[in-house]
PDB file of N, CA and C in Angstrom:
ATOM      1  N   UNK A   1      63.617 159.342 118.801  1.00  0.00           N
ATOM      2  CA  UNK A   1      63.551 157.894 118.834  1.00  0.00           C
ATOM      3  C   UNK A   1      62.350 157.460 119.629  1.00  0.00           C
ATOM      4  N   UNK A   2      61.575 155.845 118.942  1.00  0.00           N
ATOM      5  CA  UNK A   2      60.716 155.679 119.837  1.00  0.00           C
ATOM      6  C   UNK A   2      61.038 155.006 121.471  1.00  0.00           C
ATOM      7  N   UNK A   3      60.445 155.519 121.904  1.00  0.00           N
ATOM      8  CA  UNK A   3      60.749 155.345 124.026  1.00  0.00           C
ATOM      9  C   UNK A   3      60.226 153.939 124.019  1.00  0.00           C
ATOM     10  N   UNK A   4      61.424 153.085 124.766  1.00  0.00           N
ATOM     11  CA  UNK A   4      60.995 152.236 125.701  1.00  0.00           C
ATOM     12  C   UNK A   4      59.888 151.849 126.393  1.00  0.00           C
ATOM     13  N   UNK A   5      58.932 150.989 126.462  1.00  0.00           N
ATOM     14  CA  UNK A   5      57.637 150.925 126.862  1.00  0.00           C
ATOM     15  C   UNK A   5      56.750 151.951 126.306  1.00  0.00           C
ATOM     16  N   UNK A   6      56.497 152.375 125.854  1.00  0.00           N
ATOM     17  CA  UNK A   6      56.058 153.285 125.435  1.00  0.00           C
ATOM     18  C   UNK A   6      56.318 154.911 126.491  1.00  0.00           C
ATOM     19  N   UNK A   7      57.454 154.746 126.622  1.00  0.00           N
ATOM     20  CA  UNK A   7      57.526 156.490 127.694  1.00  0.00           C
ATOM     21  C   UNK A   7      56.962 155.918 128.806  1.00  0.00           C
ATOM     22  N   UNK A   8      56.715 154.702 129.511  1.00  0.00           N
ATOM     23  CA  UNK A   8      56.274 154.616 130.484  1.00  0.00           C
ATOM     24  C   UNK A   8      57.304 155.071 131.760  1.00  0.00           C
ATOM     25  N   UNK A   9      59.067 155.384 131.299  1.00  0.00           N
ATOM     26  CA  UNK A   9      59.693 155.793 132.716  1.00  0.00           C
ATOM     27  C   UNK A   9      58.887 157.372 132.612  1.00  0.00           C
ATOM     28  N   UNK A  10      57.348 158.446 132.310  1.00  0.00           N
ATOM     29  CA  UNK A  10      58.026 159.403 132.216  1.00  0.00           C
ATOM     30  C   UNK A  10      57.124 159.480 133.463  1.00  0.00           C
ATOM     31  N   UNK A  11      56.483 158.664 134.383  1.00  0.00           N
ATOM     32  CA  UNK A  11      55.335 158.495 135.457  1.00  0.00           C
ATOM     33  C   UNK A  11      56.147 159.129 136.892  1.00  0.00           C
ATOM     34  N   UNK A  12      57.761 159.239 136.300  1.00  0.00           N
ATOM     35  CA  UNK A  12      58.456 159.334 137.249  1.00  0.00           C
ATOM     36  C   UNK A  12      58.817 161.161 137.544  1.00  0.00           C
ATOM     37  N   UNK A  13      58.622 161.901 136.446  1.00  0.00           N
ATOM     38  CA  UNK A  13      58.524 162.850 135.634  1.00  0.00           C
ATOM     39  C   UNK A  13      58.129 163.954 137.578  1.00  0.00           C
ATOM     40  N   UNK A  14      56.803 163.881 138.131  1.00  0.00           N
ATOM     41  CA  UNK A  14      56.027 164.163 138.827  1.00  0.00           C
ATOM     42  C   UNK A  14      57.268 164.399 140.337  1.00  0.00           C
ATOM     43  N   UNK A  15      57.969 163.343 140.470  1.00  0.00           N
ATOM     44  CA  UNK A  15      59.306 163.325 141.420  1.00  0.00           C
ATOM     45  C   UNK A  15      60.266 163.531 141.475  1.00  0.00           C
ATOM     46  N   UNK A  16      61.006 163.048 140.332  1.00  0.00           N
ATOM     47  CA  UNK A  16      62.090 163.775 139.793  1.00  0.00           C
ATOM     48  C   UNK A  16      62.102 164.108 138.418  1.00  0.00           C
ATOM     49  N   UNK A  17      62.244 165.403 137.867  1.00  0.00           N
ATOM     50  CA  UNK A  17      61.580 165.874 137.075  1.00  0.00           C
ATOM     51  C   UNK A  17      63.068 165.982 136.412  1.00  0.00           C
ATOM     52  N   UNK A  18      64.003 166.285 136.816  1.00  0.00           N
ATOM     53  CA  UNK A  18      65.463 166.704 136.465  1.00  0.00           C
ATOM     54  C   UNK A  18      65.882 165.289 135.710  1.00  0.00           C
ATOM     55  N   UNK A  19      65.531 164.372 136.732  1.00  0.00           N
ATOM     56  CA  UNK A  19      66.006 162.925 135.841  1.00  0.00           C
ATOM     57  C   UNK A  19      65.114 162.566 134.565  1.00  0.00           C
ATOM     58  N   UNK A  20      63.808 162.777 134.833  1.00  0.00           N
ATOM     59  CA  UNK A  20      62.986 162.779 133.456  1.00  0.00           C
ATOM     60  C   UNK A  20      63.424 163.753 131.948  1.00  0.00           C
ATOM     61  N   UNK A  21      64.079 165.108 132.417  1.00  0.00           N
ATOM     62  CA  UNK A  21      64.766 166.058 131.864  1.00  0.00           C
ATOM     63  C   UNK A  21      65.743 165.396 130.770  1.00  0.00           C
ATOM     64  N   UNK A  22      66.748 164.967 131.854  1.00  0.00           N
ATOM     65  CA  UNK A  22      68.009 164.624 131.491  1.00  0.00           C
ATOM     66  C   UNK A  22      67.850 162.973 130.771  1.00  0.00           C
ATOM     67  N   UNK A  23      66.695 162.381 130.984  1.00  0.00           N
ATOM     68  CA  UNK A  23      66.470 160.899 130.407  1.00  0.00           C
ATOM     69  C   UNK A  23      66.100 161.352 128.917  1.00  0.00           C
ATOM     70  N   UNK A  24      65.263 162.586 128.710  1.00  0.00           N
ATOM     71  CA  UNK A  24      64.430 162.749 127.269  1.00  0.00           C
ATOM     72  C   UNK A  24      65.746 163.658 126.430  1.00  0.00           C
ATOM     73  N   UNK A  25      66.342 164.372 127.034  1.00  0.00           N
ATOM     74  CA  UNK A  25      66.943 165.305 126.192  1.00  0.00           C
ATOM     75  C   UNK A  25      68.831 165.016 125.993  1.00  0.00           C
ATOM     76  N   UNK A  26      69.035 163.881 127.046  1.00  0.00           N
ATOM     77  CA  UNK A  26      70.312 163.761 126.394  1.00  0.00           C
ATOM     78  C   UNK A  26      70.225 161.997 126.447  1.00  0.00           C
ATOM     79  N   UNK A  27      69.493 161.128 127.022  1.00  0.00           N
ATOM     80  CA  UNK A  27      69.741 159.631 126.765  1.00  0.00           C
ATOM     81  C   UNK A  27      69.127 159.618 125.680  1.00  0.00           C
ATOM     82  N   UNK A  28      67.908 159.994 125.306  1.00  0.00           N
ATOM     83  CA  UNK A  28      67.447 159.495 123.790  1.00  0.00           C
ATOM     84  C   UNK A  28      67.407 160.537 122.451  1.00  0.00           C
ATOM     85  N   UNK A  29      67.646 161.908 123.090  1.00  0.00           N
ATOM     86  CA  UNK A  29      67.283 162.695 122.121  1.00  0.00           C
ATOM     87  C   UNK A  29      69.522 163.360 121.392  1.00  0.00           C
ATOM     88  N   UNK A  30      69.803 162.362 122.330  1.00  0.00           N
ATOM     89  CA  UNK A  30      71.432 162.476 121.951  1.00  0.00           C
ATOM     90  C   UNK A  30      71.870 161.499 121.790  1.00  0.00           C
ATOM     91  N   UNK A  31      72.123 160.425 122.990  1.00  0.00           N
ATOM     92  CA  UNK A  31      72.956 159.252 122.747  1.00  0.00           C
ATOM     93  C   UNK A  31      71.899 158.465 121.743  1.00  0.00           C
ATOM     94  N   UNK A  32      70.695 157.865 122.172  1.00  0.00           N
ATOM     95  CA  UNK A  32      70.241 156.981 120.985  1.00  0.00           C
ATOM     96  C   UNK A  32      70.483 157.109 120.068  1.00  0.00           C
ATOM     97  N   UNK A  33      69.789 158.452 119.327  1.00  0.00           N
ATOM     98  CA  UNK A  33      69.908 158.980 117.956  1.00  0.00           C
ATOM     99  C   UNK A  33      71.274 159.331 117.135  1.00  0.00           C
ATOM    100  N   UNK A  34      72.386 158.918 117.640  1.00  0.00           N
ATOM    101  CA  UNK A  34      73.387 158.932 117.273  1.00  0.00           C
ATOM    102  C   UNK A  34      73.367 157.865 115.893  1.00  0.00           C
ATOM    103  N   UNK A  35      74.420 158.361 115.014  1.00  0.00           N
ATOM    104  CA  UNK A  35      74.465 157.634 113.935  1.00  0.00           C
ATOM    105  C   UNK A  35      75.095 156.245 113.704  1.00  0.00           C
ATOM    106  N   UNK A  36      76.109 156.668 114.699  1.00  0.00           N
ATOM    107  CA  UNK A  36      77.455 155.223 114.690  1.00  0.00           C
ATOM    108  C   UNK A  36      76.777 154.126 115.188  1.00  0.00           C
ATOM    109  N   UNK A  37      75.906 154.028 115.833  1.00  0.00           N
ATOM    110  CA  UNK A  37      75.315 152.736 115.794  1.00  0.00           C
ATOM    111  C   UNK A  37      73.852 152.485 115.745  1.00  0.00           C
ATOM    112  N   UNK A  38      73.226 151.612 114.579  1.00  0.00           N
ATOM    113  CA  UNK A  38      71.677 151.563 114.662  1.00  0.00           C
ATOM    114  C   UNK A  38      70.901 151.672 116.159  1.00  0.00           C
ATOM    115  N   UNK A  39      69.358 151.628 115.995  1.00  0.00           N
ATOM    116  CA  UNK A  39      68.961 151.427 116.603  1.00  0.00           C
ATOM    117  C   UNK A  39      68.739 150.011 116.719  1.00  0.00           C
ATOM    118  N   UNK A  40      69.008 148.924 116.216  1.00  0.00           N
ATOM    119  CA  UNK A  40      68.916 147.581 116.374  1.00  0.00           C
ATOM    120  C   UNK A  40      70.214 147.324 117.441  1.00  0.00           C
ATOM    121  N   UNK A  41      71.031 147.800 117.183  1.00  0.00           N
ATOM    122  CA  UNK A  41      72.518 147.191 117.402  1.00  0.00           C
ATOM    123  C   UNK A  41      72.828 147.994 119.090  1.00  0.00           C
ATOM    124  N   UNK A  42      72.245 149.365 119.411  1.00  0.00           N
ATOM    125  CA  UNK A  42      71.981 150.007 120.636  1.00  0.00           C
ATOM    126  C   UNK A  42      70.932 148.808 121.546  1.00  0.00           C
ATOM    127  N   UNK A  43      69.924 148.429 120.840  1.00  0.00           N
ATOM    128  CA  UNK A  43      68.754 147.401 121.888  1.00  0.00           C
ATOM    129  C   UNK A  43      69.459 146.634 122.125  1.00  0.00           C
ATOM    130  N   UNK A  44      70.510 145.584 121.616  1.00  0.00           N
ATOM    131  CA  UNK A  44      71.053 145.181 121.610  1.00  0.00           C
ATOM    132  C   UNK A  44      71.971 144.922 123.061  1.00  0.00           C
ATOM    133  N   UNK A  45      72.804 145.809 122.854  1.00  0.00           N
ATOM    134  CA  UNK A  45      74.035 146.234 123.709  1.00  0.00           C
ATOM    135  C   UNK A  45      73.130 146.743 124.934  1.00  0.00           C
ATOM    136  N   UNK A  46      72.127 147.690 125.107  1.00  0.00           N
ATOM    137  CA  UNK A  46      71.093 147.988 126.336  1.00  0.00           C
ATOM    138  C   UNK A  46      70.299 146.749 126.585  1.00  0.00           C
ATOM    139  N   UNK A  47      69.964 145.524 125.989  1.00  0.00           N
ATOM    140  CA  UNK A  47      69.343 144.434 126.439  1.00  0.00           C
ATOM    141  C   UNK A  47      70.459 143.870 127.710  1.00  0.00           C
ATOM    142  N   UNK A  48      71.473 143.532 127.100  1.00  0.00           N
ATOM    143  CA  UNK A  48      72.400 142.632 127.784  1.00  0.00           C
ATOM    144  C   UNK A  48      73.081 143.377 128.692  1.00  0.00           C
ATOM    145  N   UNK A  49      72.981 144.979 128.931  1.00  0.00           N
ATOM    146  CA  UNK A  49      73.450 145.450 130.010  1.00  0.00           C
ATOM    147  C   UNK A  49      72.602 145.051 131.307  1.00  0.00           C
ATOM    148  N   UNK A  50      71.179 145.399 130.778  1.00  0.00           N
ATOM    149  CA  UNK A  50      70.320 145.441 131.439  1.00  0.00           C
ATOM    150  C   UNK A  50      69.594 144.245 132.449  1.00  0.00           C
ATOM    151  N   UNK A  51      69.782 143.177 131.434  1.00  0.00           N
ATOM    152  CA  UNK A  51      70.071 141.611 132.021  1.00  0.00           C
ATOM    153  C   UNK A  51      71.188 141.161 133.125  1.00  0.00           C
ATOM    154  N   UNK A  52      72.194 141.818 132.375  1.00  0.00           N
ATOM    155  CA  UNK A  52      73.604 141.651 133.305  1.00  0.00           C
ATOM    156  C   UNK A  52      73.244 142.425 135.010  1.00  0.00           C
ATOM    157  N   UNK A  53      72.662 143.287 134.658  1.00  0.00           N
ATOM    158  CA  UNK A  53      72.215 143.941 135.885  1.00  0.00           C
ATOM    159  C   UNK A  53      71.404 143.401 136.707  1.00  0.00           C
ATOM    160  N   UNK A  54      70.665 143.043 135.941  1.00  0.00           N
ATOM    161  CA  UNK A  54      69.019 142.715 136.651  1.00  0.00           C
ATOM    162  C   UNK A  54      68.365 143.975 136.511  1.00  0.00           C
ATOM    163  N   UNK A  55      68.100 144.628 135.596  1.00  0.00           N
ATOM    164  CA  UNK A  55      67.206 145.632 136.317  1.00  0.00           C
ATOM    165  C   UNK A  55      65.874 145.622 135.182  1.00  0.00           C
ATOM    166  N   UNK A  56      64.914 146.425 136.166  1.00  0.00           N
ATOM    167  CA  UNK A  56      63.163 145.984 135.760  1.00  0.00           C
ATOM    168  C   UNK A  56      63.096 146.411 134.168  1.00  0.00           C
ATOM    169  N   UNK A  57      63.794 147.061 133.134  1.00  0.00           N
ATOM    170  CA  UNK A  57      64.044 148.127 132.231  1.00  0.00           C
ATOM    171  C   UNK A  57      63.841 146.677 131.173  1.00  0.00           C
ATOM    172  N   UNK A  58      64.426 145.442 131.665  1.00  0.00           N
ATOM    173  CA  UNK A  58      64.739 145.034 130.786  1.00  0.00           C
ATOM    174  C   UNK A  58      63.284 144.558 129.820  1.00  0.00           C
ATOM    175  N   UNK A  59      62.025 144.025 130.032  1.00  0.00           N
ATOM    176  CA  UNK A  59      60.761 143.663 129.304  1.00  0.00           C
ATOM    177  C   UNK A  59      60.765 144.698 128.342  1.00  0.00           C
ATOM    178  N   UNK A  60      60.756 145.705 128.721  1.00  0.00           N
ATOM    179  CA  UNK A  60      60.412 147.024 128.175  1.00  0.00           C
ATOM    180  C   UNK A  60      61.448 147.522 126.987  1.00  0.00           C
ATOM    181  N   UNK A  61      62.552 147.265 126.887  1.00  0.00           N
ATOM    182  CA  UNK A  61      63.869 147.443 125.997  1.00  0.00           C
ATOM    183  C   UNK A  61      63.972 146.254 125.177  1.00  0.00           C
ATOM    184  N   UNK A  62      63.091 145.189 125.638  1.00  0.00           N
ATOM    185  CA  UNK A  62      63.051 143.910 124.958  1.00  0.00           C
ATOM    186  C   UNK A  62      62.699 144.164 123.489  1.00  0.00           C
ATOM    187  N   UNK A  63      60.942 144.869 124.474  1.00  0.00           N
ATOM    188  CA  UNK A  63      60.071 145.243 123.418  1.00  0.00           C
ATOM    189  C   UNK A  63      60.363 146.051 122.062  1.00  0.00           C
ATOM    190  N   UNK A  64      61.301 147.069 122.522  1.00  0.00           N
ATOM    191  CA  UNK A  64      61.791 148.399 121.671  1.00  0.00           C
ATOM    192  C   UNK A  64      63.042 147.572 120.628  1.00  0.00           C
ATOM    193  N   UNK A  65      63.596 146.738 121.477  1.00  0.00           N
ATOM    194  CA  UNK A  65      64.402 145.687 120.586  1.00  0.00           C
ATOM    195  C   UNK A  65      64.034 145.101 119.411  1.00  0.00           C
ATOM    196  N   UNK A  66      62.717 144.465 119.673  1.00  0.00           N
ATOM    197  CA  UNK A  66      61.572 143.976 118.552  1.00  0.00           C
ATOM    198  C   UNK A  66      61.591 144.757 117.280  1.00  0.00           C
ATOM    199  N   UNK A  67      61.195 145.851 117.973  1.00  0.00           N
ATOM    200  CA  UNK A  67      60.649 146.825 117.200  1.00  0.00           C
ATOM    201  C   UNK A  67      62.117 147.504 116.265  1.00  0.00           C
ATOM    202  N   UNK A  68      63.098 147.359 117.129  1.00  0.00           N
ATOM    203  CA  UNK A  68      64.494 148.230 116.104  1.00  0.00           C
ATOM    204  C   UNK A  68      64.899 146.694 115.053  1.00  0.00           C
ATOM    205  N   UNK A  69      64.245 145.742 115.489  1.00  0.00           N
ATOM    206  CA  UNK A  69      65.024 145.049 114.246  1.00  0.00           C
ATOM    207  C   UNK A  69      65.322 143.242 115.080  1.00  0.00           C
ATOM    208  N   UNK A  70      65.288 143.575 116.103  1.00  0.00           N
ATOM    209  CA  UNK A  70      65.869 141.953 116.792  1.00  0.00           C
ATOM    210  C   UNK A  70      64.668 141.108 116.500  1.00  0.00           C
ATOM    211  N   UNK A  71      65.395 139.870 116.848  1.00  0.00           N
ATOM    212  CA  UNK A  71      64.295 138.989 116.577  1.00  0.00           C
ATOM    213  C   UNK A  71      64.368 138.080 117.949  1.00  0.00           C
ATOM    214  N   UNK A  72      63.129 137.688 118.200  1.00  0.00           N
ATOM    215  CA  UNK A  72      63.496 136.450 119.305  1.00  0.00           C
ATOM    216  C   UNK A  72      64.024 135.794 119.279  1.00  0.00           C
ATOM    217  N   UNK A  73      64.559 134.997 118.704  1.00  0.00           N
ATOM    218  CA  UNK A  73      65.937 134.090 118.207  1.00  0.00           C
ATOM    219  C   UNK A  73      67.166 134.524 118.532  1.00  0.00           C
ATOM    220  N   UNK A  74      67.199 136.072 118.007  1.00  0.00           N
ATOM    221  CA  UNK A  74      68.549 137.006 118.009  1.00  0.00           C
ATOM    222  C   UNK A  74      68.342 136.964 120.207  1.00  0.00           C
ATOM    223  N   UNK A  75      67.112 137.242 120.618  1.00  0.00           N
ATOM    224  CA  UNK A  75      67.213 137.569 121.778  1.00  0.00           C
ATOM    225  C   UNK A  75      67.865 136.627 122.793  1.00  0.00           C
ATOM    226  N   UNK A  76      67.194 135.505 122.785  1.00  0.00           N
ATOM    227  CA  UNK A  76      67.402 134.494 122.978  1.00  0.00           C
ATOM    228  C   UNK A  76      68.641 134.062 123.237  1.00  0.00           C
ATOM    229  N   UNK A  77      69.521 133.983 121.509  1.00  0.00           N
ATOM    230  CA  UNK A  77      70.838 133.405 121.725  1.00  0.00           C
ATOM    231  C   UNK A  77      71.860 134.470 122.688  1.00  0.00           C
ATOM    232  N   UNK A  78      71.604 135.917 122.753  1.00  0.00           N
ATOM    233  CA  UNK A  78      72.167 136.885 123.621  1.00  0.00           C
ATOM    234  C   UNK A  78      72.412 136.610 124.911  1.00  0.00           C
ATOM    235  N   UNK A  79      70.497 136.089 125.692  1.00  0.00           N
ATOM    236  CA  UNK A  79      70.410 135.781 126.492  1.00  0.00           C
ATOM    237  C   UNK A  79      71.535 134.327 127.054  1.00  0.00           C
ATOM    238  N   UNK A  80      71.870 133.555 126.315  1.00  0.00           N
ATOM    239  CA  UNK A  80      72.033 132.119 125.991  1.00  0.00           C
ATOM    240  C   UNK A  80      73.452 132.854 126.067  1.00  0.00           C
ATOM    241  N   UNK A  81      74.335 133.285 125.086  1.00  0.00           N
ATOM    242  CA  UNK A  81      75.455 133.841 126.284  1.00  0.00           C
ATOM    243  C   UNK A  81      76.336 134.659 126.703  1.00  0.00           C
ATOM    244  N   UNK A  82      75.500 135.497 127.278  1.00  0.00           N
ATOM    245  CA  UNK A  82      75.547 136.442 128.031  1.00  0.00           C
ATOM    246  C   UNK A  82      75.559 135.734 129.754  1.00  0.00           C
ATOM    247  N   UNK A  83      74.681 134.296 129.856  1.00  0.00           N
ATOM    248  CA  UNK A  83      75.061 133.189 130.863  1.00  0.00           C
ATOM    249  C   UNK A  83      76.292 133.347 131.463  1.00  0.00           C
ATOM    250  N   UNK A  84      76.939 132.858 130.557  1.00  0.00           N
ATOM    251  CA  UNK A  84      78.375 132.639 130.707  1.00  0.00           C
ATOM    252  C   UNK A  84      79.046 133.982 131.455  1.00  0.00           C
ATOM    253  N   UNK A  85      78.698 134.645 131.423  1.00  0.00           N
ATOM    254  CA  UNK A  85      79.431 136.201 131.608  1.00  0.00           C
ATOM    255  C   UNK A  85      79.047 136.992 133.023  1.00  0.00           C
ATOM    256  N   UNK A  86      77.353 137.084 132.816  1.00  0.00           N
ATOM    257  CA  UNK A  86      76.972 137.880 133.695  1.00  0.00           C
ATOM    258  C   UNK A  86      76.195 136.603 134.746  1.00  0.00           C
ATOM    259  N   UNK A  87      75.795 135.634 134.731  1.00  0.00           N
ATOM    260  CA  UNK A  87      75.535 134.364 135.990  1.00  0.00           C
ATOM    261  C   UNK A  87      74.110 133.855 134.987  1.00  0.00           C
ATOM    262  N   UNK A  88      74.228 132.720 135.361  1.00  0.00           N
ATOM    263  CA  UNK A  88      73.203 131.999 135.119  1.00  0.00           C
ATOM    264  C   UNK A  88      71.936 132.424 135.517  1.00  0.00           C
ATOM    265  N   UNK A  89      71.295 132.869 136.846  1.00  0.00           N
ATOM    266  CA  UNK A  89      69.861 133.525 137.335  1.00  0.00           C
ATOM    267  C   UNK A  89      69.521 134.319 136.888  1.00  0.00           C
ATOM    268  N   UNK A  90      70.645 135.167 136.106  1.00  0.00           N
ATOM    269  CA  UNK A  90      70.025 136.238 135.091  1.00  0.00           C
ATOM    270  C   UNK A  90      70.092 136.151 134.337  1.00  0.00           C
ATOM    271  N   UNK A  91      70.321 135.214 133.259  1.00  0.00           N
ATOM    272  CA  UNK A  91      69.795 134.575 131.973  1.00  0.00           C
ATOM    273  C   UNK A  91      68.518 133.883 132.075  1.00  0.00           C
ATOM    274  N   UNK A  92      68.002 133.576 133.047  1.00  0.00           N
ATOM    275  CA  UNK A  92      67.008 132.443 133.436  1.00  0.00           C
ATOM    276  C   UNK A  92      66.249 133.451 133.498  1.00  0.00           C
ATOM    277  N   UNK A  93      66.387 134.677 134.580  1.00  0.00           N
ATOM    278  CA  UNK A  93      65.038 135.718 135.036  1.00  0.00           C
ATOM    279  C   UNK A  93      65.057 136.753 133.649  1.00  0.00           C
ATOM    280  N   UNK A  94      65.758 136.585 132.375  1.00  0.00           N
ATOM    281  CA  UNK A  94      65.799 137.607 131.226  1.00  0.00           C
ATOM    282  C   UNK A  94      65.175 136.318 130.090  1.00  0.00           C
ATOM    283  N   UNK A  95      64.956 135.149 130.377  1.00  0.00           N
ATOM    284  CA  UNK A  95      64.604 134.471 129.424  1.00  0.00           C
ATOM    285  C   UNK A  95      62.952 134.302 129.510  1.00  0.00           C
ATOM    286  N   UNK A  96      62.962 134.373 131.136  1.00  0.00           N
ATOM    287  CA  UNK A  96      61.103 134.639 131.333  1.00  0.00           C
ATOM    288  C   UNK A  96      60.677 135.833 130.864  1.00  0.00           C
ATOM    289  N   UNK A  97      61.334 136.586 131.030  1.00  0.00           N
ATOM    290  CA  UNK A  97      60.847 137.962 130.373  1.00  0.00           C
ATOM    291  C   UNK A  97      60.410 138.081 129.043  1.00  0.00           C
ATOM    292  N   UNK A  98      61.466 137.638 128.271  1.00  0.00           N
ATOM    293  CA  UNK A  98      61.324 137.343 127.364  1.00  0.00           C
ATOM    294  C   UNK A  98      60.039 136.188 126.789  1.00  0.00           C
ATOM    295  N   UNK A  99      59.844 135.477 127.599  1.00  0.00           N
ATOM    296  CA  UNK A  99      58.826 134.244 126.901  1.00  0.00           C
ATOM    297  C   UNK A  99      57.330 135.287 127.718  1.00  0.00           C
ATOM    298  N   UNK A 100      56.932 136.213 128.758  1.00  0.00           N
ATOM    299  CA  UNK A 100      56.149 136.601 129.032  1.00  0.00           C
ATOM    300  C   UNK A 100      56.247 137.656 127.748  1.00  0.00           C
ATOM    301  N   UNK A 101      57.226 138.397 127.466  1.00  0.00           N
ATOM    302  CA  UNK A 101      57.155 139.621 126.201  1.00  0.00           C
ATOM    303  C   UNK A 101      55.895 138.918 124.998  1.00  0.00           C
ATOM    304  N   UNK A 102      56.545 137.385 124.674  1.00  0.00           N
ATOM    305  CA  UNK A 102      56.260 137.015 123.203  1.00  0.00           C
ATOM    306  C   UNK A 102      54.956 136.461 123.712  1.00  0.00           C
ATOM    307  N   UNK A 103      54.638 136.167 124.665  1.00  0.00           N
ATOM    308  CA  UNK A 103      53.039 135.762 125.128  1.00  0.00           C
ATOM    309  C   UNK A 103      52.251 136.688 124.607  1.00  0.00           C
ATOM    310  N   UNK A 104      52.848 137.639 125.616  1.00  0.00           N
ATOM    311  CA  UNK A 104      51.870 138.703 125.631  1.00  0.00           C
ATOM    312  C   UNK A 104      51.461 139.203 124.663  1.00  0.00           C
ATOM    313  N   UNK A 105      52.443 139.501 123.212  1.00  0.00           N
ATOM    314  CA  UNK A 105      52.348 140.019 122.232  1.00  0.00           C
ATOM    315  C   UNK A 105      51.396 139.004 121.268  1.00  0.00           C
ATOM    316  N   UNK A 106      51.936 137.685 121.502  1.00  0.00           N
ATOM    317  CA  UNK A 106      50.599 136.249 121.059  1.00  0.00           C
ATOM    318  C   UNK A 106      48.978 137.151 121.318  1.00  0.00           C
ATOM    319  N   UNK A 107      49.199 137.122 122.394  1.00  0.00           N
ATOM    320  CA  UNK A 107      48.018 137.163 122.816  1.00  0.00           C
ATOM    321  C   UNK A 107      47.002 138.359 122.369  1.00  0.00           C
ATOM    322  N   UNK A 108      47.625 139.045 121.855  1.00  0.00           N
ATOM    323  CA  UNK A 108      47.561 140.599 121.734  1.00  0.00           C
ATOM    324  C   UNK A 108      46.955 140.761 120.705  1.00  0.00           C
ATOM    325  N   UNK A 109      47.604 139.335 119.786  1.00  0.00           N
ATOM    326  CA  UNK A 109      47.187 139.278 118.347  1.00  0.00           C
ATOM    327  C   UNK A 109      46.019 138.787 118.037  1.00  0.00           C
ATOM    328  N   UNK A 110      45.493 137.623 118.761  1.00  0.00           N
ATOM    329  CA  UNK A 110      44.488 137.035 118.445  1.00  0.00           C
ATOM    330  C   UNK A 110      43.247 137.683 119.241  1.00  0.00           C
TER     331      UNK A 110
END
């Protein structure tokens, strides 16, 4: 499957090498690639964990989201409520992300 940011967690590879191990050979090269659920429908379910959390993963899974099939719209309304659930500041700090993602990618284009 294609990696998140482009493989950018593998910088981590150099420190802990065991977690880089265990990130390539059983999070994506097992659980992703599993059949029972697309790769659209996995970005998905890993967007809104990841939001719910707060954690930095999320721009980067946004992106891979894009790419399995979501649409900004689809992202959006997730974000929109997922509010309700996981707090308002992290719908707000996953919706900038999101509007910096689609900038950036604007920008990218022209």
């Amino acid at each position: 499957m294609k990696r998140p940011a482009g493989g950018r967690g593998r910088e981590l590879a150099s420190v802990a090498p065991l977690l880089d191990e265990l990130t390539e050979t059983i999070l994506y090269d097992k659980v992703w690639d599993r059949a029972q659920l697309s790769p659209r429908d996995r970005s998905l379910i890993t967007i809104t964990c990841l939001i719910a959390l707060n954690r930095d993963q999320t721009q980067g899974h946004m992106e891979l989201g894009l790419e399995n099939g979501l649409t900004v719209e689809e992202l959006g309304e997730a974000i929109a409520h997922i509010a309700f659930y996981a707090g308002w500041p992290v719908a707000v700090s996953a919706a900038r992300k999101l509007k910096t993602l689609v900038e950036t990618q604007k920008q990218a284009k022209e």
